[in-house]
PDB file of N, CA and C in Angstrom:
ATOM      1  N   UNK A   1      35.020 -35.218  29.158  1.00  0.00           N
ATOM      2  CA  UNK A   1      33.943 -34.484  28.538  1.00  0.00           C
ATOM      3  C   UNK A   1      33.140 -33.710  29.565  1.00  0.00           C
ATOM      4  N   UNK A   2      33.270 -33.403  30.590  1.00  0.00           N
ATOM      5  CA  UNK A   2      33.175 -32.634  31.855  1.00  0.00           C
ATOM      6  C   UNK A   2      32.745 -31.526  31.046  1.00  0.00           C
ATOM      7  N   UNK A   3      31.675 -30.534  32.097  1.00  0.00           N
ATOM      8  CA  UNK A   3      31.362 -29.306  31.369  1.00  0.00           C
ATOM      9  C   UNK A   3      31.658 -29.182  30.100  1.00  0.00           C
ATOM     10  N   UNK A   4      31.214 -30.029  29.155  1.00  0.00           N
ATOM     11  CA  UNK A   4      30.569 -29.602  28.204  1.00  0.00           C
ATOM     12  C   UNK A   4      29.199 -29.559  27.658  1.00  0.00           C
ATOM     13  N   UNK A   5      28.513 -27.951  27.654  1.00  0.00           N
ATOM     14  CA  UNK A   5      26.759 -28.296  27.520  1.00  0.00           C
ATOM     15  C   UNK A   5      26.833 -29.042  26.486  1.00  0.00           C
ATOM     16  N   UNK A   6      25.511 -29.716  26.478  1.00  0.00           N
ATOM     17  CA  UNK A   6      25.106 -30.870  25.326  1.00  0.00           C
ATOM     18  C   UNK A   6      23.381 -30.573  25.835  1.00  0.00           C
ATOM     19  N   UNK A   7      22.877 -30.547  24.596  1.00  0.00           N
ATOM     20  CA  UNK A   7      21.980 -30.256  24.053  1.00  0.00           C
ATOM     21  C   UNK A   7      21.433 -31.374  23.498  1.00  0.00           C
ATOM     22  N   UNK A   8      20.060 -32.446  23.739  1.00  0.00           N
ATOM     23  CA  UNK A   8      19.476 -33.762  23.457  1.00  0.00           C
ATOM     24  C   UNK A   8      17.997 -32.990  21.973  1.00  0.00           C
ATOM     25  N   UNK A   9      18.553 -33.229  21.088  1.00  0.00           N
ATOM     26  CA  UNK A   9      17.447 -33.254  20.370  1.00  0.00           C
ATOM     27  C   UNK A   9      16.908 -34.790  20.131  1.00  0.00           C
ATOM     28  N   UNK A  10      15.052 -34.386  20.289  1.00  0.00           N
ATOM     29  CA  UNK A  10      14.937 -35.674  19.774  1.00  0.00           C
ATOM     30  C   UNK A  10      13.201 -35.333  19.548  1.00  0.00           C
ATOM     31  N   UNK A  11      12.805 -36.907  18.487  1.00  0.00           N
ATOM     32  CA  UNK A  11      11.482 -36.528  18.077  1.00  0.00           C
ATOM     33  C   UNK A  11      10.802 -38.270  18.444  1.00  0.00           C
ATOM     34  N   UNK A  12      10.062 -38.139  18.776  1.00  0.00           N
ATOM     35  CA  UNK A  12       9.257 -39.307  19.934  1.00  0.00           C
ATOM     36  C   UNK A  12       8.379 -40.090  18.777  1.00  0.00           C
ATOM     37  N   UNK A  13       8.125 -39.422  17.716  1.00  0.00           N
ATOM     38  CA  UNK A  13       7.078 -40.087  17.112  1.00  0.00           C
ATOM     39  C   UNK A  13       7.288 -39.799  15.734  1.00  0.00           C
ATOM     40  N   UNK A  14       6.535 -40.308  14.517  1.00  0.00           N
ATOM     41  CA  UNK A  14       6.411 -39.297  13.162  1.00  0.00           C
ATOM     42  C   UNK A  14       5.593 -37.834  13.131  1.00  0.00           C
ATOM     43  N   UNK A  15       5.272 -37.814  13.829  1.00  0.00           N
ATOM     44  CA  UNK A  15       4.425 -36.337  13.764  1.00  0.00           C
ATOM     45  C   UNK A  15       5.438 -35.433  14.430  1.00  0.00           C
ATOM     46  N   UNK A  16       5.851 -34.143  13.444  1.00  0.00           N
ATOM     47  CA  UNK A  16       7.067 -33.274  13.498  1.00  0.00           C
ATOM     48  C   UNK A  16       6.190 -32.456  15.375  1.00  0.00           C
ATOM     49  N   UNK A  17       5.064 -32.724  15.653  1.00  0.00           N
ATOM     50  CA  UNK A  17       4.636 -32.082  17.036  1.00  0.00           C
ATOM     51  C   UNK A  17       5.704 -32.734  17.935  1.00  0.00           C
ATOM     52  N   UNK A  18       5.782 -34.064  18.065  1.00  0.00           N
ATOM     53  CA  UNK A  18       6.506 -34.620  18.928  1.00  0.00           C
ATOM     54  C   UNK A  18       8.031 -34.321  19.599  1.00  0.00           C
ATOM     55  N   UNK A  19       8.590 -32.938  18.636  1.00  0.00           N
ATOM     56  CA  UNK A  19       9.978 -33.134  18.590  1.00  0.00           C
ATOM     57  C   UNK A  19      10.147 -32.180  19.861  1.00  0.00           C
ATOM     58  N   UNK A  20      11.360 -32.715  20.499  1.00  0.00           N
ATOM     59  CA  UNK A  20      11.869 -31.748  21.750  1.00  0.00           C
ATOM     60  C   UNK A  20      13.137 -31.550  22.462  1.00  0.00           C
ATOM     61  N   UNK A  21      13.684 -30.312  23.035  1.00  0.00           N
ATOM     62  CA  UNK A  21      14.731 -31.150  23.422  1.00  0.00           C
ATOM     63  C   UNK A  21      15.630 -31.178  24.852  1.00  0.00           C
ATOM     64  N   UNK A  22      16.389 -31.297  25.138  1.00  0.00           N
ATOM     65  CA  UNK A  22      16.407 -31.450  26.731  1.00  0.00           C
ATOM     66  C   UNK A  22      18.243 -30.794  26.761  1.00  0.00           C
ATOM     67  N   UNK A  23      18.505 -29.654  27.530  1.00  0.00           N
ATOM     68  CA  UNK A  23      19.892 -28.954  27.620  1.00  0.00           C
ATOM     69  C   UNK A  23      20.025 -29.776  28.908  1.00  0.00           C
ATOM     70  N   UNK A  24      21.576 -30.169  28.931  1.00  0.00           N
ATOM     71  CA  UNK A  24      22.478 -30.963  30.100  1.00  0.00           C
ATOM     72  C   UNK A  24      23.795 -29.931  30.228  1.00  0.00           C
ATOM     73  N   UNK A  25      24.669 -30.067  31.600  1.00  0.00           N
ATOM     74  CA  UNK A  25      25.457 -29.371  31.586  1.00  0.00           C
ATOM     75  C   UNK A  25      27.070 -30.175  31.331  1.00  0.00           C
ATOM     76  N   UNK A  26      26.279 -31.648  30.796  1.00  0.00           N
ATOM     77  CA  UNK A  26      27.956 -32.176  30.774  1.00  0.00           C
ATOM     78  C   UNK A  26      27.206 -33.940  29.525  1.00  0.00           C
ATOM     79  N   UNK A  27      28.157 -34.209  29.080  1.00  0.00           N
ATOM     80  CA  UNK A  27      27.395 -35.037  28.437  1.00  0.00           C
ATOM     81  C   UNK A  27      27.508 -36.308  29.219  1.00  0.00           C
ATOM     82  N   UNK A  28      28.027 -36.284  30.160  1.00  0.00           N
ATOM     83  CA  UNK A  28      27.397 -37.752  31.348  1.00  0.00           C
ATOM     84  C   UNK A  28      26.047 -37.221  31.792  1.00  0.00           C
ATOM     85  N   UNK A  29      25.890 -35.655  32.241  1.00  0.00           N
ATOM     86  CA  UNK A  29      24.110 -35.393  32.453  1.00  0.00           C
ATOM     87  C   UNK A  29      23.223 -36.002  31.172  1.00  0.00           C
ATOM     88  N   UNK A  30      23.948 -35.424  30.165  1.00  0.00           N
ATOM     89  CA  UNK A  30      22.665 -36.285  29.083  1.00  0.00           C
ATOM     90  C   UNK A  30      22.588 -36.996  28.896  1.00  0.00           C
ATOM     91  N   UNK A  31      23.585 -38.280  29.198  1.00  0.00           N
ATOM     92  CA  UNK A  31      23.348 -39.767  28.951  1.00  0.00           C
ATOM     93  C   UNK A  31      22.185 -39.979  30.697  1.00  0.00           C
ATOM     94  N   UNK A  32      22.446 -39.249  31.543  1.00  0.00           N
ATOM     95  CA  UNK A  32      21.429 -39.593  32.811  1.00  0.00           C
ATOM     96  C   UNK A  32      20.365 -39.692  32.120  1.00  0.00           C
ATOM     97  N   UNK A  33      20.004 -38.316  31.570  1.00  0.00           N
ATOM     98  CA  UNK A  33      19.043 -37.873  31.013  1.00  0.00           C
ATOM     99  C   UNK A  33      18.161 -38.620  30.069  1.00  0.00           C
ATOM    100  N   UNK A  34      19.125 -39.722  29.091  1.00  0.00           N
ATOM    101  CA  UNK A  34      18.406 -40.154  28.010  1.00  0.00           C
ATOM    102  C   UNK A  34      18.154 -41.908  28.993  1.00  0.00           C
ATOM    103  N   UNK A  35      18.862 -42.126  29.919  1.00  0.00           N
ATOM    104  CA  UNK A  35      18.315 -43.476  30.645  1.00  0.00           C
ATOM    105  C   UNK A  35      17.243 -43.209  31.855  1.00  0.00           C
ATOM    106  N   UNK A  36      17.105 -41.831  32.235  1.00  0.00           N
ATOM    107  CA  UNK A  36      16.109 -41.554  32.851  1.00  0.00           C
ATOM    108  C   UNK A  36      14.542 -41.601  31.535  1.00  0.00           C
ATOM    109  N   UNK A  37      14.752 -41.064  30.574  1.00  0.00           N
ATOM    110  CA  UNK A  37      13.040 -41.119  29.525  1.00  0.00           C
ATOM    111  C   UNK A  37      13.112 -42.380  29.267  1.00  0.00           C
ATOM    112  N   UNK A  38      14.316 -42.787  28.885  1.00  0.00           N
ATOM    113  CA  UNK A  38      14.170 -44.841  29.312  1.00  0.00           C
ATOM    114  C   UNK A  38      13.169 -45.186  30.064  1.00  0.00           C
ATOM    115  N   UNK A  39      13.657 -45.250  31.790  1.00  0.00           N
ATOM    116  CA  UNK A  39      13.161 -45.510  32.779  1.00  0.00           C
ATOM    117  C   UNK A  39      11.757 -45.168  33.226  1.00  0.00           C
ATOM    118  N   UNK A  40      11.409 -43.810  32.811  1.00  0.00           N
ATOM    119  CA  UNK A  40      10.009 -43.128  32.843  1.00  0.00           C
ATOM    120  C   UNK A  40       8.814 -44.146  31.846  1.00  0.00           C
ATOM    121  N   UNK A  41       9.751 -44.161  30.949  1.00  0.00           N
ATOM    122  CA  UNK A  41       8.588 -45.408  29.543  1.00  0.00           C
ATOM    123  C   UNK A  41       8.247 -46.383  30.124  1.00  0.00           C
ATOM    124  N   UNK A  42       9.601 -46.993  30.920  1.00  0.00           N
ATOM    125  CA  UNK A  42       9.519 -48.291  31.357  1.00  0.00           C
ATOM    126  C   UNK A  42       8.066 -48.459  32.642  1.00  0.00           C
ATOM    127  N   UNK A  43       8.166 -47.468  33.346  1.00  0.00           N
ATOM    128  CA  UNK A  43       7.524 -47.318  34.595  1.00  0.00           C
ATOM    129  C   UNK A  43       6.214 -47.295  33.817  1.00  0.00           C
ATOM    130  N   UNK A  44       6.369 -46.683  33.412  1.00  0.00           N
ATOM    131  CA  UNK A  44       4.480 -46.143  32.069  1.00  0.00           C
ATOM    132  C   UNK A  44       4.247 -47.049  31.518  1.00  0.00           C
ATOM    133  N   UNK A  45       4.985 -47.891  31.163  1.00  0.00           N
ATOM    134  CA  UNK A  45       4.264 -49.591  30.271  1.00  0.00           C
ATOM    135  C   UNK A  45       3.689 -50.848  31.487  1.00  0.00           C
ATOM    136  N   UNK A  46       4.826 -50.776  32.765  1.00  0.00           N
ATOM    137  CA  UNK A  46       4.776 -51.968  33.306  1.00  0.00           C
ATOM    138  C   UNK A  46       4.662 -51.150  34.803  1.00  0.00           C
ATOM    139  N   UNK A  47       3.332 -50.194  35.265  1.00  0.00           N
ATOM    140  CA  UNK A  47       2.974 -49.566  36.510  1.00  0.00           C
ATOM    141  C   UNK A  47       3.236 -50.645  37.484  1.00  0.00           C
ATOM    142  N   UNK A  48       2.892 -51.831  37.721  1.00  0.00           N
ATOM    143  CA  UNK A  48       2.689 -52.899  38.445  1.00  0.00           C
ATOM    144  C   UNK A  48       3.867 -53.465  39.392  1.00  0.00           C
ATOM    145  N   UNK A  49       4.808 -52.823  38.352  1.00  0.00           N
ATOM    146  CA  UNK A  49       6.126 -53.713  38.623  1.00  0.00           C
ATOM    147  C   UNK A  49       7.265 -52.791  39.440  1.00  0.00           C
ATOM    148  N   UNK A  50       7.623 -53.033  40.770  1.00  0.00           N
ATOM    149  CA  UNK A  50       8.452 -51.943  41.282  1.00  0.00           C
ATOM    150  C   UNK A  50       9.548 -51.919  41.041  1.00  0.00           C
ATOM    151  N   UNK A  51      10.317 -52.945  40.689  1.00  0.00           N
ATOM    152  CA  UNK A  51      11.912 -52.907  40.350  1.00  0.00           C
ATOM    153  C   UNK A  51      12.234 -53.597  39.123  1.00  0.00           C
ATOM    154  N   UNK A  52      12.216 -52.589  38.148  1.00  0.00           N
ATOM    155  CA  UNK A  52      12.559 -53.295  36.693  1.00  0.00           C
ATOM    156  C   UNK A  52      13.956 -52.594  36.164  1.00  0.00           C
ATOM    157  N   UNK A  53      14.262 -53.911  35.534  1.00  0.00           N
ATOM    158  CA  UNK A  53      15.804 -54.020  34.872  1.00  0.00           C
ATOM    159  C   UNK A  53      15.878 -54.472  33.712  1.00  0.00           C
ATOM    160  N   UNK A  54      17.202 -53.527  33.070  1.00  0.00           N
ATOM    161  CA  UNK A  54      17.255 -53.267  31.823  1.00  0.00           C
ATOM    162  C   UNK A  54      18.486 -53.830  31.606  1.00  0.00           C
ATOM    163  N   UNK A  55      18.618 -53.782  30.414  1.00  0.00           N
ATOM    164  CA  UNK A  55      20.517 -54.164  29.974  1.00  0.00           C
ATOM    165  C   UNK A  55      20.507 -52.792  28.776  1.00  0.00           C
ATOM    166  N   UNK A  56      21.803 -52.720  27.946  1.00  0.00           N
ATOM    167  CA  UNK A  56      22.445 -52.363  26.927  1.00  0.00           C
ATOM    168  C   UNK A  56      21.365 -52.136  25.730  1.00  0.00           C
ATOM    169  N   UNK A  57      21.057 -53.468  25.298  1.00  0.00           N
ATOM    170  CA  UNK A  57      20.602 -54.073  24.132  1.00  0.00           C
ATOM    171  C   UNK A  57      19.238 -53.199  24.275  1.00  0.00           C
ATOM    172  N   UNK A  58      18.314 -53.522  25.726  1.00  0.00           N
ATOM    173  CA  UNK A  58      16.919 -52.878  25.727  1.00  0.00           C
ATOM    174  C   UNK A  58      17.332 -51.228  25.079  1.00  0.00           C
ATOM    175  N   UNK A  59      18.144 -50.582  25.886  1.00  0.00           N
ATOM    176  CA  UNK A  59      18.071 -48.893  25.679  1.00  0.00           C
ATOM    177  C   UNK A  59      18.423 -48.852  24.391  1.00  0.00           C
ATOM    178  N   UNK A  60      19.500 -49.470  23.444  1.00  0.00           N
ATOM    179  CA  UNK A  60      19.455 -48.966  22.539  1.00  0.00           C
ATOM    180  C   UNK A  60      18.005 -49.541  21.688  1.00  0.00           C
ATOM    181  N   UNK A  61      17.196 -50.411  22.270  1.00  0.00           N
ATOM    182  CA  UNK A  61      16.399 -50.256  21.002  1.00  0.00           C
ATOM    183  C   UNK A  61      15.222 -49.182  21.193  1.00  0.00           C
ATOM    184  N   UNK A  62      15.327 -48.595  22.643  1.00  0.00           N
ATOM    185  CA  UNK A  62      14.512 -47.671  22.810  1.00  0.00           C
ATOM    186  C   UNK A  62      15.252 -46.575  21.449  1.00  0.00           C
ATOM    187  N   UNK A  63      15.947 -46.248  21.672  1.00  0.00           N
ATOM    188  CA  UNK A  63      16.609 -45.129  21.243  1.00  0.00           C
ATOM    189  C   UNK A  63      16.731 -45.621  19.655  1.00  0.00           C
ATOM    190  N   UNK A  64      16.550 -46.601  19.130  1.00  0.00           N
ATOM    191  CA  UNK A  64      16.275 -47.232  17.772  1.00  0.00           C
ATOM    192  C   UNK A  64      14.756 -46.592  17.352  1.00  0.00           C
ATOM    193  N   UNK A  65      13.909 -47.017  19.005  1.00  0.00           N
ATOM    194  CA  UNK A  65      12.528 -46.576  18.174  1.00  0.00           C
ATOM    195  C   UNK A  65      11.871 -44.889  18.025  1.00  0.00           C
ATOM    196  N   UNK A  66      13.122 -44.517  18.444  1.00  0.00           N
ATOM    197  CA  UNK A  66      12.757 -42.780  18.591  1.00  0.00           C
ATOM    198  C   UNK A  66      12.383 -42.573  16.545  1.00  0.00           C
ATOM    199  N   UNK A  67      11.679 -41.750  16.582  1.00  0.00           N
ATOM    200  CA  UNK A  67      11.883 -41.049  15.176  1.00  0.00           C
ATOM    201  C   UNK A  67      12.971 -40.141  14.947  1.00  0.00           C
ATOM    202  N   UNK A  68      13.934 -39.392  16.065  1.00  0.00           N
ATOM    203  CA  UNK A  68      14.959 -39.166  15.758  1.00  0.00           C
ATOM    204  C   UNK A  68      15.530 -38.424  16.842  1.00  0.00           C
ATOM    205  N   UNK A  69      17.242 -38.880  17.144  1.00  0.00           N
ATOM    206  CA  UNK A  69      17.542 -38.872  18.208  1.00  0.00           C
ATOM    207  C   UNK A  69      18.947 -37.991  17.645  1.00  0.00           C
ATOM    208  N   UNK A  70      19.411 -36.859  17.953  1.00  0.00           N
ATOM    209  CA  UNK A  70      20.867 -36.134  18.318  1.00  0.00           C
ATOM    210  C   UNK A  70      21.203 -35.310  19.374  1.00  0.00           C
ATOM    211  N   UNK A  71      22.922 -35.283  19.086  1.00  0.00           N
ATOM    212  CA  UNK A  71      23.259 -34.445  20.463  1.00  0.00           C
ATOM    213  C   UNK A  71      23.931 -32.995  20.006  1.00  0.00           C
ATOM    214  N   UNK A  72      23.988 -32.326  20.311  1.00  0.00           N
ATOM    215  CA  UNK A  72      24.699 -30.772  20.139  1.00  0.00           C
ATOM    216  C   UNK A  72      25.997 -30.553  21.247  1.00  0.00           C
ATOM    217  N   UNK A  73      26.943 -31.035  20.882  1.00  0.00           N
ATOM    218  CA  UNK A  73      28.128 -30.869  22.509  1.00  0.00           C
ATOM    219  C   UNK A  73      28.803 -29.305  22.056  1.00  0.00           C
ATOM    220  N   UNK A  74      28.720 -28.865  23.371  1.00  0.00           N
ATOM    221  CA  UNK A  74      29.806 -27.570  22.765  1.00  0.00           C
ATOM    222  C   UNK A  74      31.350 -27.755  22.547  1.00  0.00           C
ATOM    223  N   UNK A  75      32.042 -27.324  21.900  1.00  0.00           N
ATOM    224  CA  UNK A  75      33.204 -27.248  21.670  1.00  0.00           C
ATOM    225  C   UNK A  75      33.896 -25.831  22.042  1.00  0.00           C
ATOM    226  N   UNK A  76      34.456 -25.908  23.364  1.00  0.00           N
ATOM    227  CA  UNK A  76      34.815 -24.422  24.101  1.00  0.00           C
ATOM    228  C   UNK A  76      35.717 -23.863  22.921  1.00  0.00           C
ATOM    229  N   UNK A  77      36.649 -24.745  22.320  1.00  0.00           N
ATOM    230  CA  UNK A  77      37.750 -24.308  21.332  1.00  0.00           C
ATOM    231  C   UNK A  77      37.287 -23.733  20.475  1.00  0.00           C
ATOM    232  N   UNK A  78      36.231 -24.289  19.305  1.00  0.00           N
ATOM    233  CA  UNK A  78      35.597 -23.575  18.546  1.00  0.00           C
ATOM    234  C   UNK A  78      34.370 -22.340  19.454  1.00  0.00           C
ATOM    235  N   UNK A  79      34.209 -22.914  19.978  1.00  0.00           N
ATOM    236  CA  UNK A  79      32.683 -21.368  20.519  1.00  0.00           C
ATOM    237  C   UNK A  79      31.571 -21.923  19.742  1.00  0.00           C
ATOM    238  N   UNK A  80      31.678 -23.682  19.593  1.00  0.00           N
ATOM    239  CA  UNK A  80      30.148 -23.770  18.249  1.00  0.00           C
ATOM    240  C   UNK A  80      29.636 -25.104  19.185  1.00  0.00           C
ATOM    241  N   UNK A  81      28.618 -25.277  18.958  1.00  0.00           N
ATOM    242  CA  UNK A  81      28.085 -26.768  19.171  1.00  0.00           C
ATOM    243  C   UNK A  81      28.021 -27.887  17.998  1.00  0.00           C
ATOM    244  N   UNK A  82      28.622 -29.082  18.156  1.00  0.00           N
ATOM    245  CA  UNK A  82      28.890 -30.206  17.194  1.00  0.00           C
ATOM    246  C   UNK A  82      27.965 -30.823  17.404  1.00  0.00           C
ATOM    247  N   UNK A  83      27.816 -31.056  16.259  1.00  0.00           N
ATOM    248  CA  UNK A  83      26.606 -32.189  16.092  1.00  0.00           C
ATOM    249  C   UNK A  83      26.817 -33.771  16.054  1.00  0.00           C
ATOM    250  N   UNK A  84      26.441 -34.497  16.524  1.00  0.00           N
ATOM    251  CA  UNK A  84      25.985 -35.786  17.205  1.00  0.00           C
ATOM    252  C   UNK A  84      24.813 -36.835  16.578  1.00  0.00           C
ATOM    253  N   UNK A  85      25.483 -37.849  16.181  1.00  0.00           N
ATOM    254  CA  UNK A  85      24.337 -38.939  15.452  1.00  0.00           C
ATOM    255  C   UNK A  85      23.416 -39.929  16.695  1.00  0.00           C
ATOM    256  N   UNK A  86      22.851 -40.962  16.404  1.00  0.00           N
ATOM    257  CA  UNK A  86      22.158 -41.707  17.340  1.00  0.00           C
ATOM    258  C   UNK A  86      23.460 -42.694  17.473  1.00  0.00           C
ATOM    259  N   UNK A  87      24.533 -42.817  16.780  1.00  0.00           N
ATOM    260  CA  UNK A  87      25.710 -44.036  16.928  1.00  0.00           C
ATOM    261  C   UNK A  87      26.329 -43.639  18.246  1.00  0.00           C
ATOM    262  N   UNK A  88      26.859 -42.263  18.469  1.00  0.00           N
ATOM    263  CA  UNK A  88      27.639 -41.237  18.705  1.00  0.00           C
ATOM    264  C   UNK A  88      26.791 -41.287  20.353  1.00  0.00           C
ATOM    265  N   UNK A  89      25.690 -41.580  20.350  1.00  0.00           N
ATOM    266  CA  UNK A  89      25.025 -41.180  21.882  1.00  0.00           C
ATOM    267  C   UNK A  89      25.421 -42.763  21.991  1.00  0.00           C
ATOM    268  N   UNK A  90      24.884 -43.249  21.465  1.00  0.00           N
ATOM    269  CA  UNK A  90      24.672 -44.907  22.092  1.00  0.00           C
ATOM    270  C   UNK A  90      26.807 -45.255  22.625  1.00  0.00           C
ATOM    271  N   UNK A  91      27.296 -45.005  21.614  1.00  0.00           N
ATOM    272  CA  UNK A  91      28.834 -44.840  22.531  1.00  0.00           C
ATOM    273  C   UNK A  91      29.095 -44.253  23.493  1.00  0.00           C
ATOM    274  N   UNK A  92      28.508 -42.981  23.585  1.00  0.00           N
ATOM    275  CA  UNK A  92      28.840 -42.588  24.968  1.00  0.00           C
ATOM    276  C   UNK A  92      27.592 -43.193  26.105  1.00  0.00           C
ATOM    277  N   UNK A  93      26.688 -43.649  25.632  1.00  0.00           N
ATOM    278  CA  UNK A  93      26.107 -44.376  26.773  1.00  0.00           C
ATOM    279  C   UNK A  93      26.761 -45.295  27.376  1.00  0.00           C
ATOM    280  N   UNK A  94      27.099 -46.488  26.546  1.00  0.00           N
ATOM    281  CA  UNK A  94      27.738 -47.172  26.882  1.00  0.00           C
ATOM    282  C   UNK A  94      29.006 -47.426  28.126  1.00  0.00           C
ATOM    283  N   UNK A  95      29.823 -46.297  27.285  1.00  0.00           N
ATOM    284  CA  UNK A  95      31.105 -45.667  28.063  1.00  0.00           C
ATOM    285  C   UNK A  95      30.022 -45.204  29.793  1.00  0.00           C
ATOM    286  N   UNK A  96      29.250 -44.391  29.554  1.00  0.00           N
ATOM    287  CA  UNK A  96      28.908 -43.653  30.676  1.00  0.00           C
ATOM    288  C   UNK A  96      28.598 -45.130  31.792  1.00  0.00           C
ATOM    289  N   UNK A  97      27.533 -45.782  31.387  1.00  0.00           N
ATOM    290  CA  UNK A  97      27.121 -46.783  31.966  1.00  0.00           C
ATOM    291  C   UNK A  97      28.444 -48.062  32.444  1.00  0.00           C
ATOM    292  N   UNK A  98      29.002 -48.185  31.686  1.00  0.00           N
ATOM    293  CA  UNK A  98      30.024 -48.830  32.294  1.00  0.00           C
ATOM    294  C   UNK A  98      31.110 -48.074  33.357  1.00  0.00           C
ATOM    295  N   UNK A  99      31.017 -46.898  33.613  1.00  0.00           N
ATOM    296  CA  UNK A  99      31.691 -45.779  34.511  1.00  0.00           C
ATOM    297  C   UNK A  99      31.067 -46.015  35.447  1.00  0.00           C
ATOM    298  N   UNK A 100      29.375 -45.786  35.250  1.00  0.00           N
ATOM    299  CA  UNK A 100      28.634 -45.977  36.380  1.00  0.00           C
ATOM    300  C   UNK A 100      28.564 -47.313  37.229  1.00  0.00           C
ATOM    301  N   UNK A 101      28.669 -48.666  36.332  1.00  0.00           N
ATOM    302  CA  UNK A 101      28.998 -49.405  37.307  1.00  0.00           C
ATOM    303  C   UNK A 101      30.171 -50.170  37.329  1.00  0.00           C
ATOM    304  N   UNK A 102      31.371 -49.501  37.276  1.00  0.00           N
ATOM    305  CA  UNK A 102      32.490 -49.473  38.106  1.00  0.00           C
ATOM    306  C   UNK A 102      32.603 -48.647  39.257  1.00  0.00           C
ATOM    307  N   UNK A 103      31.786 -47.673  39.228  1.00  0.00           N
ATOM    308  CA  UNK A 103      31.857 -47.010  40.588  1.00  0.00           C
ATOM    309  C   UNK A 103      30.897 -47.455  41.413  1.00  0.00           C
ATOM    310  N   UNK A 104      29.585 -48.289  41.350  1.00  0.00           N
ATOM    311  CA  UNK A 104      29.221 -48.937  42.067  1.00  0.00           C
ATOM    312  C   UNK A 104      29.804 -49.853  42.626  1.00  0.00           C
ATOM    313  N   UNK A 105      30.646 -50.602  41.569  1.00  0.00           N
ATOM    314  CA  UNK A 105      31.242 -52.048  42.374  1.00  0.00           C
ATOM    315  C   UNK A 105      32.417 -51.675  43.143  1.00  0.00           C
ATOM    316  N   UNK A 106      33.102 -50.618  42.614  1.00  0.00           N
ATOM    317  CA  UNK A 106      34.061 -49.989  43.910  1.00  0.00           C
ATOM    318  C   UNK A 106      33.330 -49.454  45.239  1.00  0.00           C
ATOM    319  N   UNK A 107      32.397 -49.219  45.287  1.00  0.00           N
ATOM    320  CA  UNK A 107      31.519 -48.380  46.437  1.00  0.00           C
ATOM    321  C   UNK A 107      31.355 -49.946  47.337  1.00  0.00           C
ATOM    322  N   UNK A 108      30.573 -50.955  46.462  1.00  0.00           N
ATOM    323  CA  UNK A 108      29.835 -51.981  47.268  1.00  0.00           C
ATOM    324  C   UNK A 108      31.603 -52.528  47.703  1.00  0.00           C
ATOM    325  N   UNK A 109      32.454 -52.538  47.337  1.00  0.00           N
ATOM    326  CA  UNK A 109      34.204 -53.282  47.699  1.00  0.00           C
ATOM    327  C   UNK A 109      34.046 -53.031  49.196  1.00  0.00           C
ATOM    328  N   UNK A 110      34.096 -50.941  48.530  1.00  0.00           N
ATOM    329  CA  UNK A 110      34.140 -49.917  49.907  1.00  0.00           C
ATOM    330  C   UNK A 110      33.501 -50.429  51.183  1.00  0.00           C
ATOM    331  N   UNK A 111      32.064 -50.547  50.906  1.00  0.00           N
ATOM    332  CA  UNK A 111      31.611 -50.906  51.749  1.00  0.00           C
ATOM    333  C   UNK A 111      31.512 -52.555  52.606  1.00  0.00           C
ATOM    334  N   UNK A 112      31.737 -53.143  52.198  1.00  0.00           N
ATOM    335  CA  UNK A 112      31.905 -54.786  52.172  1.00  0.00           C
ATOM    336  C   UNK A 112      33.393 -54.285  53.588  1.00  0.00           C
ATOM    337  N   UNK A 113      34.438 -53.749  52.372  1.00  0.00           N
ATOM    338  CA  UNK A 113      35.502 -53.247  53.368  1.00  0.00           C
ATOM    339  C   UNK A 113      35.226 -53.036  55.193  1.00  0.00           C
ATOM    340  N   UNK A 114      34.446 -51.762  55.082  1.00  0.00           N
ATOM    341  CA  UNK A 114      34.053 -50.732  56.223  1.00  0.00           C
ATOM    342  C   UNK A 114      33.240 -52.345  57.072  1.00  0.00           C
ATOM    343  N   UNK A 115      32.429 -53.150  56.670  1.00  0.00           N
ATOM    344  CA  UNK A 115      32.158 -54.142  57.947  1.00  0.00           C
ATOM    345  C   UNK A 115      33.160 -54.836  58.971  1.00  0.00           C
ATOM    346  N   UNK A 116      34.278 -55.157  58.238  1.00  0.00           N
ATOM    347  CA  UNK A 116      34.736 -55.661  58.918  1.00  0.00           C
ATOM    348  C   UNK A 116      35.470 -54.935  59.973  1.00  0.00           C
TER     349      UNK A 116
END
């Protein structure tokens, strides 16, 4: 799913003011994207705390408590952007996040390796 723009609509609250949305250039940027406003909340609830950790279960209920969350991916074949439910992100989070740490635990192998 490489270069494909994806487009994050979403609305933060019930009041239609709240709604906004955030263009990515690949839809692993917008899953960054949607665990980075994660991470920003997180920092904004619990200032105090310098290293806080999340699992699975927490983000999706962030993304449960949105008033409303979709994605727009382009489809080069068609020339259109598809539309995207809140099920549809939370799968590719998933997927993304488990990418991400398999390539950490290959990196920390890497490096563990390089001491000796």
């Amino acid at each position: 799913m490489a270069n494909r723009h994806t487009i994050i609509l979403m609305q933060t609250g019930q009041n239609r003011a709240t709604r906004t949305f955030m263009d990515f250039d690949s839809v692993s940027l917008a899953m960054d994207g949607i665990c980075g406003l994660y991470e920003r909340k997180l920092k904004e609830l619990n200032p105090a705390i310098q290293n806080i950790t999340y699992d699975i279960e927490d983000i999706y209920s962030f993304i449960d408590g949105l008033a409303d969350l979709s994605a727009l991916v382009l489809d080069h074949s068609l020339h259109a952007y598809l539309p995207n439910d809140r099920k549809w992100i939370k799968q590719q989070l998933l997927k993304h996040l488990k990418k991400l740490a398999v390539s950490d635990w290959n990196s920390s192998r890497v490096n563990d390796w390089n001491k000796w």
